[in-house]
Protein backbone atom coordinates (compact mmCIF):
# COMPACT_ATOMS: atom_id res chain seq x y z
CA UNK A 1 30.03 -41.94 86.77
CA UNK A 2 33.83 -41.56 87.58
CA UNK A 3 35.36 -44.73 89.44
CA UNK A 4 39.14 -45.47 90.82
CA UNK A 5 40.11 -48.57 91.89
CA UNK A 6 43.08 -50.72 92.37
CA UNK A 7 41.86 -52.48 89.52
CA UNK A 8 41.63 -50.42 86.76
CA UNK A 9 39.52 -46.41 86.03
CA UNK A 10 36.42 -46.22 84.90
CA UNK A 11 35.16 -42.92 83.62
CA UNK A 12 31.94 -40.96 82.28
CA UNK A 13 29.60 -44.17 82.04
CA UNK A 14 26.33 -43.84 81.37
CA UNK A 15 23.72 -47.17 81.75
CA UNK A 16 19.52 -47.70 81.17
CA UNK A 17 19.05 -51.11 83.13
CA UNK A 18 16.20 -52.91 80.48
CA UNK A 19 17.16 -50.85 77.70
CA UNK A 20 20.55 -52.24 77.56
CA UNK A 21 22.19 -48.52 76.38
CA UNK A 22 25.96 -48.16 77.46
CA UNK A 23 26.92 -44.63 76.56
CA UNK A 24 30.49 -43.18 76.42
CA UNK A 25 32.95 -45.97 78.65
CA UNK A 26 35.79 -45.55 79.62
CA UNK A 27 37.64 -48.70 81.01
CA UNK A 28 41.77 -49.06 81.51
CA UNK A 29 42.23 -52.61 82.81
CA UNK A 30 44.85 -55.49 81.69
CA UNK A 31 43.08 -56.11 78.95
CA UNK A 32 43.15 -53.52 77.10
CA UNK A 33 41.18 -49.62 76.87
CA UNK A 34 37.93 -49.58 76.10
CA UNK A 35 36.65 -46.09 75.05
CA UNK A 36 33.43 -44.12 74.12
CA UNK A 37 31.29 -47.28 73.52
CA UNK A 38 27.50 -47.31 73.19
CA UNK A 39 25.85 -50.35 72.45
CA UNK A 40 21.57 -51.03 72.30
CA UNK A 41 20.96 -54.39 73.01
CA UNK A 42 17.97 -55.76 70.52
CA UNK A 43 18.52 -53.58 67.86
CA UNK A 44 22.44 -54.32 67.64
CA UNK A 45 24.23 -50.70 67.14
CA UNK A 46 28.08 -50.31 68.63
CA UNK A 47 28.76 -46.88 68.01
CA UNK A 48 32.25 -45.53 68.59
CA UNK A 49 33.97 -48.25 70.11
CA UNK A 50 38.16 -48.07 70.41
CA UNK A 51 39.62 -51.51 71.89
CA UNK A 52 43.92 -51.93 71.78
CA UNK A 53 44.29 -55.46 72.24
CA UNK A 54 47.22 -57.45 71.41
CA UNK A 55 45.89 -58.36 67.94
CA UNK A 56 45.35 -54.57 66.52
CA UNK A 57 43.48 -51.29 67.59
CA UNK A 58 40.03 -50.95 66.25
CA UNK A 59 38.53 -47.21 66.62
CA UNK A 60 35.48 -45.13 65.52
CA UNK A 61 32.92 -48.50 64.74
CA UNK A 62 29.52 -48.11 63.95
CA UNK A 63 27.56 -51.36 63.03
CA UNK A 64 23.80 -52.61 62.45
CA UNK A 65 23.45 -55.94 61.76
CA UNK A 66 20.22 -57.23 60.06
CA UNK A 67 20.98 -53.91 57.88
CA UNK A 68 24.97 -54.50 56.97
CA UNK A 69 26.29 -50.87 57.72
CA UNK A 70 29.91 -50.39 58.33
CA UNK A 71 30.61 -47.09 58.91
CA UNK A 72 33.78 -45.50 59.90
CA UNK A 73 36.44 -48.06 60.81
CA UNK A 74 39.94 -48.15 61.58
CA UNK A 75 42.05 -51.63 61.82
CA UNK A 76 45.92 -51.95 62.46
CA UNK A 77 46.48 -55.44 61.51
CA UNK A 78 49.88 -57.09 60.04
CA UNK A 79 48.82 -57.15 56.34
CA UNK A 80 47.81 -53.59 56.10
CA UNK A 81 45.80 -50.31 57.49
CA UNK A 82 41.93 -49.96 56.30
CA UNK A 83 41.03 -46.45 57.88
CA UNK A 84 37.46 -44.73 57.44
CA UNK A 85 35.52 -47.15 55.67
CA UNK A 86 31.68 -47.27 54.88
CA UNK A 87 29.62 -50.36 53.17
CA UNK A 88 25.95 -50.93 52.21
CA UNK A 89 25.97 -54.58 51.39
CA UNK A 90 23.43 -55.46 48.63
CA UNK A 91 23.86 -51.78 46.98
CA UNK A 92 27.80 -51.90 46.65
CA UNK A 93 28.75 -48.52 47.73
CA UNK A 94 31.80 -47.95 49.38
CA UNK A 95 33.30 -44.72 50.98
CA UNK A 96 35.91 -43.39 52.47
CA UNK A 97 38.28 -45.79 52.24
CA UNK A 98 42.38 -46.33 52.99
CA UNK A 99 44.18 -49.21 52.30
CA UNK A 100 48.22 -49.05 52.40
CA UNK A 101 49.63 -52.25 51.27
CA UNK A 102 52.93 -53.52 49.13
CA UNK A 103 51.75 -52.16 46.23
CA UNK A 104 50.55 -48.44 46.47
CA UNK A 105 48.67 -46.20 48.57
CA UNK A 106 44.76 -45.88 48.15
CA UNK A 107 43.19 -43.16 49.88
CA UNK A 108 39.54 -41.54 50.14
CA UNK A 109 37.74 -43.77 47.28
CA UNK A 110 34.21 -43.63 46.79
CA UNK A 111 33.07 -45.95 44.14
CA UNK A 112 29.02 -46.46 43.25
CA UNK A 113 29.06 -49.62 40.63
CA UNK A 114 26.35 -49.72 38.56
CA UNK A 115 26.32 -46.15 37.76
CA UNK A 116 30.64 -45.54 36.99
CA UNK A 117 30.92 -42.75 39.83
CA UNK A 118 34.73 -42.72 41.44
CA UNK A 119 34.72 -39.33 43.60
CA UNK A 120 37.51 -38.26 45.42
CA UNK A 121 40.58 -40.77 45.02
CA UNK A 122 44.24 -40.81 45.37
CA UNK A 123 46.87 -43.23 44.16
CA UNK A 124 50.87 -43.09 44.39
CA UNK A 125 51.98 -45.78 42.11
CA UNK A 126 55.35 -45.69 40.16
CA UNK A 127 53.72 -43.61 37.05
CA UNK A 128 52.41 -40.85 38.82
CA UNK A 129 50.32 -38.95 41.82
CA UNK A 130 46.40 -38.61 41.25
CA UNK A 131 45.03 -36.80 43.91
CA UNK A 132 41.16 -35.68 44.05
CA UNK A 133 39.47 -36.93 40.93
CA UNK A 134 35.88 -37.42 39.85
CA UNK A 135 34.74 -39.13 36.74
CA UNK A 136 30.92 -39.61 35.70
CA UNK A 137 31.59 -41.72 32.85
CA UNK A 138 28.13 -41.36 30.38
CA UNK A 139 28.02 -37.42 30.61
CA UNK A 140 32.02 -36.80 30.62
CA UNK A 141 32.31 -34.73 34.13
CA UNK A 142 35.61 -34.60 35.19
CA UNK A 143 36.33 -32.38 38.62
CA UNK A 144 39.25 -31.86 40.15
CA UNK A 145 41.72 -33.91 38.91
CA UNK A 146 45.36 -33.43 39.89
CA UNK A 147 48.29 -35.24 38.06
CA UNK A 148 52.09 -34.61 38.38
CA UNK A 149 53.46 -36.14 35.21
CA UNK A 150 57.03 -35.45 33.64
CA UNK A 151 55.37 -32.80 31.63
CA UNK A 152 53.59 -30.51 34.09
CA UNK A 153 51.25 -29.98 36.82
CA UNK A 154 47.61 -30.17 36.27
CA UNK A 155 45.32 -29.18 39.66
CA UNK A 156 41.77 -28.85 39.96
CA UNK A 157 40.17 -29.40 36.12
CA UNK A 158 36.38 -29.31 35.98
CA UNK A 159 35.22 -29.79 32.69
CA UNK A 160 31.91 -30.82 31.10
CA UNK A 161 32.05 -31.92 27.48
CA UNK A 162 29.75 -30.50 25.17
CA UNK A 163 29.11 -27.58 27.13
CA UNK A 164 32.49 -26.25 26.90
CA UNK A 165 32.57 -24.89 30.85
CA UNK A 166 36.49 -25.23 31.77
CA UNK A 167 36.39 -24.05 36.05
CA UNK A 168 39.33 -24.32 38.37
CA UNK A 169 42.19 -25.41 36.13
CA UNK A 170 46.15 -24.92 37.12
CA UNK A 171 48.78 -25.57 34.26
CA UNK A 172 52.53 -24.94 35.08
CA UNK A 173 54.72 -24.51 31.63
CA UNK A 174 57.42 -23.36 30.43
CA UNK A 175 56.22 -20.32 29.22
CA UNK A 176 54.14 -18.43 32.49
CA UNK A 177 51.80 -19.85 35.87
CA UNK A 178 48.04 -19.85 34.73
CA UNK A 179 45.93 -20.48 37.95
CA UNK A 180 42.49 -20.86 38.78
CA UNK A 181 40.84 -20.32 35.25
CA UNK A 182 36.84 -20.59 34.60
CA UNK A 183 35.74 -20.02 30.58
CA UNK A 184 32.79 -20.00 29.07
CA UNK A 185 33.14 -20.11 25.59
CA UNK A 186 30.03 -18.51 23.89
CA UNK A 187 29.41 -16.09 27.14
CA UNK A 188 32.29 -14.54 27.21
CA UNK A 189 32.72 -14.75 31.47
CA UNK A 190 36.30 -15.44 32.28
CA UNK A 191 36.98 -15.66 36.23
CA UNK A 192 39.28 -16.01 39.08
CA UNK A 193 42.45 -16.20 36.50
CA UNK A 194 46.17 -15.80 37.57
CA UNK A 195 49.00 -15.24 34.94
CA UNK A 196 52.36 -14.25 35.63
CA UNK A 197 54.36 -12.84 33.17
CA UNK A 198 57.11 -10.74 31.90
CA UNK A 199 55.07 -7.36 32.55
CA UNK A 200 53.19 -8.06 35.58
CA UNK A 201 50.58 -10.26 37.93
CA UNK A 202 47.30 -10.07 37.33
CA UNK A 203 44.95 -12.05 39.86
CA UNK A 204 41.57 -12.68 40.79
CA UNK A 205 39.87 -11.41 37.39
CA UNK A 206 36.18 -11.72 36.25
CA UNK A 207 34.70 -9.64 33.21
CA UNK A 208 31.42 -10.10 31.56
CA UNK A 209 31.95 -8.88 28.24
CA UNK A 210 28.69 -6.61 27.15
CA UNK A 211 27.01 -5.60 30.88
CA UNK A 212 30.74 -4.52 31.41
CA UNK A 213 31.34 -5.84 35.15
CA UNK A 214 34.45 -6.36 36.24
CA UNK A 215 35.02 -8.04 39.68
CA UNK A 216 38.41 -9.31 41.90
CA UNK A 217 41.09 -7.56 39.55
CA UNK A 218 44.93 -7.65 40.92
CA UNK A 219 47.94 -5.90 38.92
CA UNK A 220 50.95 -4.67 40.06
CA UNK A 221 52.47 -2.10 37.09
CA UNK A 222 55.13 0.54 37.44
CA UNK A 223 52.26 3.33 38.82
CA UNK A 224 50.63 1.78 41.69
CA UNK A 225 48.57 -1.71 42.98
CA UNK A 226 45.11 -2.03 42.29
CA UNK A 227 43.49 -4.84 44.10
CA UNK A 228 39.71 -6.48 44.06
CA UNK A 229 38.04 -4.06 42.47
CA UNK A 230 33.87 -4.16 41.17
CA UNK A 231 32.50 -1.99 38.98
CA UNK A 232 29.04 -1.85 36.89
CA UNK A 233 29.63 1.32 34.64
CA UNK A 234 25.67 2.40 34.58
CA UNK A 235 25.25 1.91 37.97
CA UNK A 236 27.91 3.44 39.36
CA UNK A 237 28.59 1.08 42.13
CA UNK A 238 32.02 0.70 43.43
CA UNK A 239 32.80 -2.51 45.89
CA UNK A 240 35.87 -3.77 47.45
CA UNK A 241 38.99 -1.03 46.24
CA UNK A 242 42.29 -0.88 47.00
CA UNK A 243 44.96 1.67 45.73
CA UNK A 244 48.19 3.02 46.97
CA UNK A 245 49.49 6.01 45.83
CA UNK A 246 52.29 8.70 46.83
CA UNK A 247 49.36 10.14 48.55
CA UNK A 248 47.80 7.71 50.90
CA UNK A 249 46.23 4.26 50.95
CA UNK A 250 42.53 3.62 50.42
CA UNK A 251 41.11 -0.05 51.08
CA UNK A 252 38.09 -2.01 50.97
CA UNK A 253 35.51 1.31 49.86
CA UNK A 254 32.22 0.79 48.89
CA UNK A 255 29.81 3.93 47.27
CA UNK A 256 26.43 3.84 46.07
CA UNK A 257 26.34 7.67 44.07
CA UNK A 258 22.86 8.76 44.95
CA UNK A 259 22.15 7.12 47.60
CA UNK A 260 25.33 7.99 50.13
CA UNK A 261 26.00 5.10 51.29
CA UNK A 262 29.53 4.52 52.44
CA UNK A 263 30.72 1.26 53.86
CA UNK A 264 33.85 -0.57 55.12
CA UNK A 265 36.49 2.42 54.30
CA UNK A 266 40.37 2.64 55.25
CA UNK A 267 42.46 5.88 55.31
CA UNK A 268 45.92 6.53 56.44
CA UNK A 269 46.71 10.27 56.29
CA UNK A 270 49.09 12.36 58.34
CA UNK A 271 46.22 13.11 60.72
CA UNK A 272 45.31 9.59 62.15
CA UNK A 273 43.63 6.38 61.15
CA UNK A 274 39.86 5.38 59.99
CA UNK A 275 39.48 2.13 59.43
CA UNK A 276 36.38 0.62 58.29
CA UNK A 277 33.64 2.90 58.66
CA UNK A 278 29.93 2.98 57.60
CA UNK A 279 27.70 6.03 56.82
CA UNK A 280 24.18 6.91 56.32
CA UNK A 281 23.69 10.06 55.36
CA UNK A 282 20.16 11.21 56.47
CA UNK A 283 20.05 8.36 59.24
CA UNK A 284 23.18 8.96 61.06
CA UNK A 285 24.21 5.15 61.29
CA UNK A 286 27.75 4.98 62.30
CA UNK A 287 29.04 1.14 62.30
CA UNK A 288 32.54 -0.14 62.92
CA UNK A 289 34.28 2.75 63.49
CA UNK A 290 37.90 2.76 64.42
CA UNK A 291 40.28 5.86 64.88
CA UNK A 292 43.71 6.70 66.82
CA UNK A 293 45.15 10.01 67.61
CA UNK A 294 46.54 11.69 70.21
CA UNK A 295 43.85 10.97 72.91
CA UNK A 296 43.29 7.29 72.81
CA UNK A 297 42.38 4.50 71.45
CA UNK A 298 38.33 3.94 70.08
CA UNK A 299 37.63 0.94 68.37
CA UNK A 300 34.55 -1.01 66.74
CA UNK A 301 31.60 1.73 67.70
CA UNK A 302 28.51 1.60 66.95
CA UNK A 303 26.26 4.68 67.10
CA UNK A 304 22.47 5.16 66.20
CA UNK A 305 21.62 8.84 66.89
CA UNK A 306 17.77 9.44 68.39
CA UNK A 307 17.76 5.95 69.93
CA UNK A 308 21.31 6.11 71.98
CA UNK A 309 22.57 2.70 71.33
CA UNK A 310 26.27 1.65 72.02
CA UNK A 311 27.39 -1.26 70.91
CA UNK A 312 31.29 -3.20 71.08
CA UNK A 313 33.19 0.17 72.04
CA UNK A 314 36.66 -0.25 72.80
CA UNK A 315 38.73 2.67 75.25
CA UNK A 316 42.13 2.41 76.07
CA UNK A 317 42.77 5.86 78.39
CA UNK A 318 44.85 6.75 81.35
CA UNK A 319 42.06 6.03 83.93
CA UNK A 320 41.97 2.27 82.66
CA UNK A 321 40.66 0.03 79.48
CA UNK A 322 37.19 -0.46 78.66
CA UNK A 323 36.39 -3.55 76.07
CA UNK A 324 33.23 -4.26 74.44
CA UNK A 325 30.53 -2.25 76.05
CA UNK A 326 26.97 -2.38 74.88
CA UNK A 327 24.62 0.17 76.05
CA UNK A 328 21.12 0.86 76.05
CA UNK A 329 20.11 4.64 77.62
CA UNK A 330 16.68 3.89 78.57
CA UNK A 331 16.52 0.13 79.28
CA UNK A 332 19.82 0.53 81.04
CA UNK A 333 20.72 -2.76 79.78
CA UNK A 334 25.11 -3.31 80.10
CA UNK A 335 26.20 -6.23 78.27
CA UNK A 336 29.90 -7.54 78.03
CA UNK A 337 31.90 -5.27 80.03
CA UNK A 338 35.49 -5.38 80.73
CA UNK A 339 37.15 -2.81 82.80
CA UNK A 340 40.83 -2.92 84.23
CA UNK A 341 41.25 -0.63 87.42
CA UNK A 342 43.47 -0.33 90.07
CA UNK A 343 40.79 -1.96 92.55
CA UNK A 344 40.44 -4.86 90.65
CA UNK A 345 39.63 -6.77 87.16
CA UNK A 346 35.96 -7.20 86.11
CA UNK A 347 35.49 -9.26 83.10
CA UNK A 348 31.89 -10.54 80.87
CA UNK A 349 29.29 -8.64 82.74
CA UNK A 350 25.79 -8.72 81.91
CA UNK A 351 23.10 -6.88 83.55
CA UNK A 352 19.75 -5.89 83.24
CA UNK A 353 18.75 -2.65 85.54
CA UNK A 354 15.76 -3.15 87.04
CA UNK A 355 15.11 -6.77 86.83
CA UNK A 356 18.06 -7.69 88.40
CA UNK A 357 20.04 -10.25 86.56
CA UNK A 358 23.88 -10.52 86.54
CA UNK A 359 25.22 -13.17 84.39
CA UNK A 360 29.16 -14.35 83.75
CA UNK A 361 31.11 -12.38 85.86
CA UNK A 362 34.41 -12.22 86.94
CA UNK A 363 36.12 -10.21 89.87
CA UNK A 364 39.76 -10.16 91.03
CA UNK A 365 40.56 -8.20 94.48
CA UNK A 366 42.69 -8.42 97.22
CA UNK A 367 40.43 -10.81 99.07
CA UNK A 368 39.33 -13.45 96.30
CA UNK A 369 38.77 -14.48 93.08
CA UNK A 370 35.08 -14.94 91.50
CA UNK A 371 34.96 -16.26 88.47
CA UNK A 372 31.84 -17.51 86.41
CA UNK A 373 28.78 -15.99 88.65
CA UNK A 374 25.05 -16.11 87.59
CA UNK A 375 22.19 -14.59 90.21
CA UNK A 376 18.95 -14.04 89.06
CA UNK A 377 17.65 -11.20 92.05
CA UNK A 378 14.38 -11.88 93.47
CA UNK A 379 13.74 -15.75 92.16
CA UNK A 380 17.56 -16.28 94.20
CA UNK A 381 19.00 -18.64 91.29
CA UNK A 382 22.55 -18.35 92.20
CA UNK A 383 24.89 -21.16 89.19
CA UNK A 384 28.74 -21.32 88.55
CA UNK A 385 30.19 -19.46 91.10
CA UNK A 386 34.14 -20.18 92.34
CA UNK A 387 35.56 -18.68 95.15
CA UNK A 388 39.44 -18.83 96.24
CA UNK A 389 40.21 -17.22 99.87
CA UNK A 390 43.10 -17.62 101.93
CA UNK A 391 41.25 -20.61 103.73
CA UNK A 392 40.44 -22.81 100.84
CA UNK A 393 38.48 -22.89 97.68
């Protein structure tokens, strides 16, 4: 329900007589605005309520009484700003939770008493800034932590004690920029490290010491750049390669050596440009092709050979542009259909040969424009259709 009046707008309201169930209200009056309220009578639940009154603004409320649940609640008073805030009564957990007053600033605290667990809290005082910490204090978990002290910067620590698993650590020095370390010790895995020295910048690294895998490796040398690389020597599976040499640039190849199977490939040569590309030898699957060259423009084709399916083909010629085409020869089934003519623009076109259904489309001519059109042929179901002539709309 949408109402003007001299008085003041009311807008999207929604009502159930007995039930008592208001549903998203809007109200601008001189009291204040009243907006997105929904409120069950017995039972007692105010969901999303805002109010601006002259006292504060209280937004996002959800409250059920006999059961004491405050969940998500803002409130601009003088002494301070509470924003986000969730209590269970009898089992003390709070969370969520901004305050800013004289002292400091307190923001996103969870805090569960009885058993020590603080999850996700930040604190400016005088001392310092700690941002993001959890601290579980009988088995010694500490994730990410974040402290800015005189000494150094220390982001996102996970560590567990007698364990010895170190994940997600940052440490600026003196000497280098570690980043984004995980160890553990009697394994031997080391990944996603950063270090930037004197030589060069290596990124993204994980090795497994004995099955001798080696996963997301960056470094920049003197020869070349060599970025997130996989191998597994027995295997012989390469995933995710990137090189650049004086001869061209290969990224983001995948092989499989007796199988044939070549996925997501990039090559710029002299000749044109393939860009990611899947094979299957026997099959004759060709997925996500893309190529330039002197003709035109194909992008994103899909191509299975006996059964004659077209999928998300993209044609940029002199006759016009053709965007994201799916065909099926014999079901003669055209889905998502763009073309750009000089009659006219026809945009999102489904249709279904002989059953007659033409869904989301969009026509520009001389005469009109019709935009958003569904007809379903023999039932006559005819939904969303807009019309501008020179007479009106």
């Amino acid at each position: 329900t949408s109402y003007l009046a001299i008085a003041g707008f009311l807008c999207r309201t929604s009502y159930l007589a007995r039930g008592g169930f208001l549903c998203r209200t809007s109200y601008l009056g001189r009291g204040g605005f009243l907006c997105h309220t929904s409120c069950l009578g017995r039972g007692g639940f105010l969901c999303c309520t805002s109010y601006l009154a002259r006292a504060g603004f209280l937004c996002h409320t959800s409250y059920l009484a006999r059961g004491g649940f405050l969940c998500h609640t803002s409130y601009l008073a003088r002494a301070g700003f509470l924003c986000r805030t969730s209590y269970l009564g009898r089992g003390g957990f709070l969370c969520h939770t901004s305050y800013l007053a004289r002292a400091g600033f307190l923001c996103c605290t969870s805090y569960l008493a009885r058993a020590g667990f603080l999850c996700h809290t930040s604190y400016l005082a005088r001392g310092g800034f700690l941002c993001h910490t959890s601290y579980l204090a009988i088995g010694g978990f500490l994730c990410r932590t974040s402290y800015l002290a005189r000494g150094g910067f220390l982001c996102r620590t996970s560590y567990l004690g007698r364990g010895g698993f170190l994940c997600h650590t940052s440490c600026l020095a003196r000497g280098g920029f570690l980043c984004c370390t995980s160890y553990l010790a009697r394994a031997g895995f080391l990944c996603h490290t950063s270090y930037l020295a004197r030589g060069g910048f290596l990124c993204h690294t994980s090795y497994l010491a004995r099955a001798g895998f080696l996963c997301r490796t960056s470094y920049l040398a003197r020869g070349g750049f060599l970025c997130r690389t996989s191998y597994l020597a027995r295997g012989g599976f390469l995933c995710h390669t990137s090189y650049l040499a004086r001869g061209g640039f290969l990224c983001h190849t995948s092989y499989l050596g007796r199988g044939g199977f070549l996925c997501r490939t990039s090559y710029l040569a002299r000749g044109g440009f393939l860009c990611r590309t899947s094979y299957l030898g026997r099959g004759g699957f060709l997925c996500h092709t893309s190529y330039l060259g002197r003709g035109g423009f194909l992008c994103r084709t899909s191509y299975l050979a006996r059964a004659g399916f077209l999928c998300c083909t993209s044609y940029l010629a002199r006759g016009g542009f053709l965007c994201h085409t799916s065909y099926l020869a014999r079901a003669g089934f055209l889905c998502h259909t763009s073309y750009l003519a000089r009659a006219g623009f026809l945009c999102h076109t489904s249709y279904l040969g002989r059953g007659g259904f033409l869904c989301r489309t969009s026509y520009l001519a001389r005469a009109g424009f019709l935009c958003r059109t569904s007809y379903l042929g023999r039932a006559g179901f005819l939904c969303c259709t807009s019309y501008l002539a020179r007479a009106g709309f």
